[in-house]
N, C-alpha and C. Protein backbone atom coordinates (compact mmCIF):
# COMPACT_ATOMS: atom_id res chain seq x y z
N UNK A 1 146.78 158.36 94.65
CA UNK A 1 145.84 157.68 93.80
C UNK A 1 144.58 158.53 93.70
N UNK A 2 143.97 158.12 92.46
CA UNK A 2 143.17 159.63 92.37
C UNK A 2 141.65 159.07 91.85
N UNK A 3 140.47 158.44 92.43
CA UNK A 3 139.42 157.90 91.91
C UNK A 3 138.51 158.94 90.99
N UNK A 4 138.21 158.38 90.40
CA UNK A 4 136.82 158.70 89.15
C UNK A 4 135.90 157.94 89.02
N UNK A 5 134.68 158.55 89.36
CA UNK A 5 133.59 158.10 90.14
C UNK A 5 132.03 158.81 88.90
N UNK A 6 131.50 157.46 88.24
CA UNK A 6 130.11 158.12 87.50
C UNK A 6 129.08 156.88 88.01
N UNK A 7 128.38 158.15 87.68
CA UNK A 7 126.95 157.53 88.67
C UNK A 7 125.59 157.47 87.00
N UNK A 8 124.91 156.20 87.04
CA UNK A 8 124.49 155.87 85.94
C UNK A 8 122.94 156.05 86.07
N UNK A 9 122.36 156.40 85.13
CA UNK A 9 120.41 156.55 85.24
C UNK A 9 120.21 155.06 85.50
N UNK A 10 119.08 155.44 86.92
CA UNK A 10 117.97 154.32 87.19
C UNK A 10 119.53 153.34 87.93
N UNK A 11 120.44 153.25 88.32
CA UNK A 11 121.42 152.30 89.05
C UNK A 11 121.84 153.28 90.51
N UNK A 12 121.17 152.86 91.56
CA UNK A 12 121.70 153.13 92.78
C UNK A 12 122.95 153.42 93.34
N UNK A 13 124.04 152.76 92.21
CA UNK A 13 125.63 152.10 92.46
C UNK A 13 126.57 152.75 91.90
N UNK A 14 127.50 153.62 92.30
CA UNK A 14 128.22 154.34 91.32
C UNK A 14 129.54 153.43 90.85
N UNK A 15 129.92 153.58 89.75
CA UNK A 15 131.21 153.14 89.05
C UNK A 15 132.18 153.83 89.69
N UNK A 16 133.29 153.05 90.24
CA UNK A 16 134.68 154.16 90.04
C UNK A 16 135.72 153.12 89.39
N UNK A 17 136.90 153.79 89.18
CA UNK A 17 138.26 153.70 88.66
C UNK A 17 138.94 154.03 89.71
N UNK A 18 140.50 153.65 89.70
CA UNK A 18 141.70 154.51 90.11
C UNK A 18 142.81 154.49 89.23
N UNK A 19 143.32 156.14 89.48
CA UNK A 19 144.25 156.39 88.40
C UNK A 19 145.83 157.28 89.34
N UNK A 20 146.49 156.76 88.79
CA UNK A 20 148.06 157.29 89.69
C UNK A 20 148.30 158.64 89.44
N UNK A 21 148.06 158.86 88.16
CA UNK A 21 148.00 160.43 88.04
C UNK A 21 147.00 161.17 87.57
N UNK A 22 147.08 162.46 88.43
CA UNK A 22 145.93 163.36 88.36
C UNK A 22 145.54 163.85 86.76
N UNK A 23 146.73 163.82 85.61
CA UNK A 23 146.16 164.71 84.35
C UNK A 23 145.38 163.08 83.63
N UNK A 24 145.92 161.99 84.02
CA UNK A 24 144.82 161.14 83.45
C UNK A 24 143.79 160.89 83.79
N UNK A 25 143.36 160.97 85.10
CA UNK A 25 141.82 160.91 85.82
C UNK A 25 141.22 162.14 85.09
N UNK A 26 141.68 163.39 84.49
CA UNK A 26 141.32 164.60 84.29
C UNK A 26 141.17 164.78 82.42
N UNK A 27 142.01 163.61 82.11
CA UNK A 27 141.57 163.75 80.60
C UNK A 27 140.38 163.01 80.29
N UNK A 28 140.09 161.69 81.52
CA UNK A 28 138.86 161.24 81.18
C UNK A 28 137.58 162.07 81.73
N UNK A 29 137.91 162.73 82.59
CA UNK A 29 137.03 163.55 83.10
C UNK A 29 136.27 164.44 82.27
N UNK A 30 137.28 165.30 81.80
CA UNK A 30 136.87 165.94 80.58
C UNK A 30 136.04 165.10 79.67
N UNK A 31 136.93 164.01 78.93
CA UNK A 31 135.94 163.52 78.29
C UNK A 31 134.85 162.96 78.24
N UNK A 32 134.53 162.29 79.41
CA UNK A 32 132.76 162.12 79.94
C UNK A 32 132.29 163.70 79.83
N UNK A 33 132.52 164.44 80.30
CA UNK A 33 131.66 165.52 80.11
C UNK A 33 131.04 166.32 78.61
N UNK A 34 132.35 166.11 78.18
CA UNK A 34 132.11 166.24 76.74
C UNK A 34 131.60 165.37 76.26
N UNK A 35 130.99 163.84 76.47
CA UNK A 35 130.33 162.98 76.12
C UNK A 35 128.83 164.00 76.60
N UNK A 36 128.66 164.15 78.05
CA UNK A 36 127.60 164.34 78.24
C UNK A 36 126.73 165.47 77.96
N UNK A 37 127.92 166.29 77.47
CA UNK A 37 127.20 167.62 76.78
C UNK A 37 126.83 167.38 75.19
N UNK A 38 126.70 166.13 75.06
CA UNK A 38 127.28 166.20 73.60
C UNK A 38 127.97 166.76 72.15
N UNK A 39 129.12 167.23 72.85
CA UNK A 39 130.25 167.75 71.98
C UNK A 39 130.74 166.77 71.45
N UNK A 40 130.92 165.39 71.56
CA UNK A 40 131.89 164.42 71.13
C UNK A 40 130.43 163.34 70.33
N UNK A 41 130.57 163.51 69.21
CA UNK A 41 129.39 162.84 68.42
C UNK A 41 129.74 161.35 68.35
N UNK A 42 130.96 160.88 68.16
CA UNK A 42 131.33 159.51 68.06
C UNK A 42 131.66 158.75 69.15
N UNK A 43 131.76 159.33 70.01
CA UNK A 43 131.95 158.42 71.50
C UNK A 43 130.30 158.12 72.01
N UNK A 44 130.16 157.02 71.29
CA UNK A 44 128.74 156.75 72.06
C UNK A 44 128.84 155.77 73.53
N UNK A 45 130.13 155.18 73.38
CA UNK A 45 130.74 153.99 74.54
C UNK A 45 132.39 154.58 75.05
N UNK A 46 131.84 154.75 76.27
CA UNK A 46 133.09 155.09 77.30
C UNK A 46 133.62 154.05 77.96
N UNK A 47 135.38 153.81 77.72
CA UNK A 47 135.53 152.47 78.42
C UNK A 47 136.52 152.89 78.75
N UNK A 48 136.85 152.93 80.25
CA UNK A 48 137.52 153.11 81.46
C UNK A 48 138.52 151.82 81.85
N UNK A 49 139.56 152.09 82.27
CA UNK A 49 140.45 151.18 83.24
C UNK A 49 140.87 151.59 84.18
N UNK A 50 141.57 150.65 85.28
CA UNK A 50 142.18 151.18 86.48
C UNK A 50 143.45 151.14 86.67
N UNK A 51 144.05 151.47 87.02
CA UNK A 51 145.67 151.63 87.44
C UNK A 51 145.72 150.44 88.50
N UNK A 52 144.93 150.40 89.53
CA UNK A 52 144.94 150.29 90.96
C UNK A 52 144.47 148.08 90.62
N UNK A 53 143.19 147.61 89.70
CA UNK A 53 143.02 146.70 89.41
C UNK A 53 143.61 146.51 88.05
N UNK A 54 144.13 145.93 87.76
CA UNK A 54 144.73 145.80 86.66
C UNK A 54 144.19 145.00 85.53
N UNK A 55 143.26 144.28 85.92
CA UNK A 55 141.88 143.08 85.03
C UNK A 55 140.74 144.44 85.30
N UNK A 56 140.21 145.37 86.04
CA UNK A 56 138.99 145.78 86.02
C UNK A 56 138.99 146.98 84.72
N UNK A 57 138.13 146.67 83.51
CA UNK A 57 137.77 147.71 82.84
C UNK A 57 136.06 147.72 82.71
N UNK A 58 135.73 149.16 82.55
CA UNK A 58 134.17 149.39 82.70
C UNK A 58 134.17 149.81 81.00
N UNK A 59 132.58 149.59 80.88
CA UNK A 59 132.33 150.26 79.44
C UNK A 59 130.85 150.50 79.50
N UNK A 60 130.74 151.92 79.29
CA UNK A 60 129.43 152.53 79.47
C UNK A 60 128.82 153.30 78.74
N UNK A 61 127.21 153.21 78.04
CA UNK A 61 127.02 154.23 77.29
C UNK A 61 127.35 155.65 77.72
N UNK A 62 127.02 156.78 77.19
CA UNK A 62 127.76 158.03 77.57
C UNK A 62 126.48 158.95 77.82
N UNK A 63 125.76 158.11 77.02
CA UNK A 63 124.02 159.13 77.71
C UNK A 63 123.36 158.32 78.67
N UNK A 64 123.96 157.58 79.61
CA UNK A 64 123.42 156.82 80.67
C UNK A 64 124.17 157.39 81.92
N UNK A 65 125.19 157.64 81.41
CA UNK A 65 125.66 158.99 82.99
C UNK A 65 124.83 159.95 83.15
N UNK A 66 125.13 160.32 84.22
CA UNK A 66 124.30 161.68 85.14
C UNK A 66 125.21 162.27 85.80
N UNK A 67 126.36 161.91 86.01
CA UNK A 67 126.92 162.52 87.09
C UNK A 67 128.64 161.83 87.10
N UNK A 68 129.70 163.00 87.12
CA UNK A 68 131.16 162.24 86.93
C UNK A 68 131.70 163.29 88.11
N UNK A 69 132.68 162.55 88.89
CA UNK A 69 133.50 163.39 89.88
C UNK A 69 134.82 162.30 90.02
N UNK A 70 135.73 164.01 90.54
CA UNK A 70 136.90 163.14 90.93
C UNK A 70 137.31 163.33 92.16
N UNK A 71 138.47 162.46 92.94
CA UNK A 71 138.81 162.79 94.24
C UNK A 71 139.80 162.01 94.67
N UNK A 72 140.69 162.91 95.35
CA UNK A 72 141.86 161.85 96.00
C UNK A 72 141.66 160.73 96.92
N UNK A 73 142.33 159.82 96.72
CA UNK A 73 142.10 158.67 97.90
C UNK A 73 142.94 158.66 98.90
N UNK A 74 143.00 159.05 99.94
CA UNK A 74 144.15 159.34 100.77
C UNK A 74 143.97 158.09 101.41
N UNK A 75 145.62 157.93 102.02
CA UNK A 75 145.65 156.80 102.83
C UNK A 75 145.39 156.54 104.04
N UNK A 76 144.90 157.91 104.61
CA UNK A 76 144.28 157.93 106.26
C UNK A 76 143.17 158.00 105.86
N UNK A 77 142.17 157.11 106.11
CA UNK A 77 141.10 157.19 105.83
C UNK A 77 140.44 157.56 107.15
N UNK A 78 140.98 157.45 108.66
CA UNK A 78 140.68 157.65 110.35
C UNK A 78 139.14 159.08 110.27
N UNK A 79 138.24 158.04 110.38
CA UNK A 79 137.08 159.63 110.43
C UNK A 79 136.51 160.27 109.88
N UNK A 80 137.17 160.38 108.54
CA UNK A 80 136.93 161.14 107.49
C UNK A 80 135.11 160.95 106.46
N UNK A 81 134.46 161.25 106.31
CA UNK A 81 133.10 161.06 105.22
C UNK A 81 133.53 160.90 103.98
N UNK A 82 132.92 159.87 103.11
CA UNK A 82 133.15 159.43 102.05
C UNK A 82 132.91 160.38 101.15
N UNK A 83 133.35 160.95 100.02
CA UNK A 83 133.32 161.73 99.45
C UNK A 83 132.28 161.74 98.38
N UNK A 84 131.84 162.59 97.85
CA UNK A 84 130.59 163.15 96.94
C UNK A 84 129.76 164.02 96.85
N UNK A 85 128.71 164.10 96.77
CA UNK A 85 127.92 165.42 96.65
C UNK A 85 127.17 165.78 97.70
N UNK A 86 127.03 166.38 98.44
CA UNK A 86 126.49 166.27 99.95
C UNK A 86 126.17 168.05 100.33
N UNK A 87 125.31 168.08 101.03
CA UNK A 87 124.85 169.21 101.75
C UNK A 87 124.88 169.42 103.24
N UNK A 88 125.51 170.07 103.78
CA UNK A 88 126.11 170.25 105.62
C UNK A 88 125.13 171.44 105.82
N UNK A 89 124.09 170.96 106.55
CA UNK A 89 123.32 171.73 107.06
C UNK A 89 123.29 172.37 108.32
């Protein structure tokens, strides 16, 4: 299972999804980015579903992201740090 994770201006709380396969977490991926570079003129609203909830869909402007990542969800979670953007000093 493969989460996709955007983080929104001025909201503390990041959004995620889960998706079963990796080239679909990766076509939306792409396409937020290309939202956020603005290459894609007509996608002003990004609307996401999950594999994993089957009622949860998100819908978000596309210039209110800041930030999109992806990452596996493994099933040992034993220890491990939650994943994201981080600096090991």
């Amino acid at each position: 299972m493969y989460s996709l994770e955007i983080s929104l201006r001025y909201s503390p709380f990041p959004l995620s999804i889960q998706k079963k396969n990796y080239e679909d977490v990766k076509r939306i991926y792409d396409e937020i980015k290309g939202s956020m570079n603005g290459n894609n003129q007509n996608s002003n609203l990004i609307e996401l579903t999950c594999d994993k909830v089957q009622d949860k869909s998100i819908s978000v402007l596309a210039k209110e992201i800041i930030s999109v990542q992806i990452y596996e969800k493994s099933a040992v979670a034993g220890g491990s740090k939650r994943p994201g953007f981080s600096l090991d000093i």
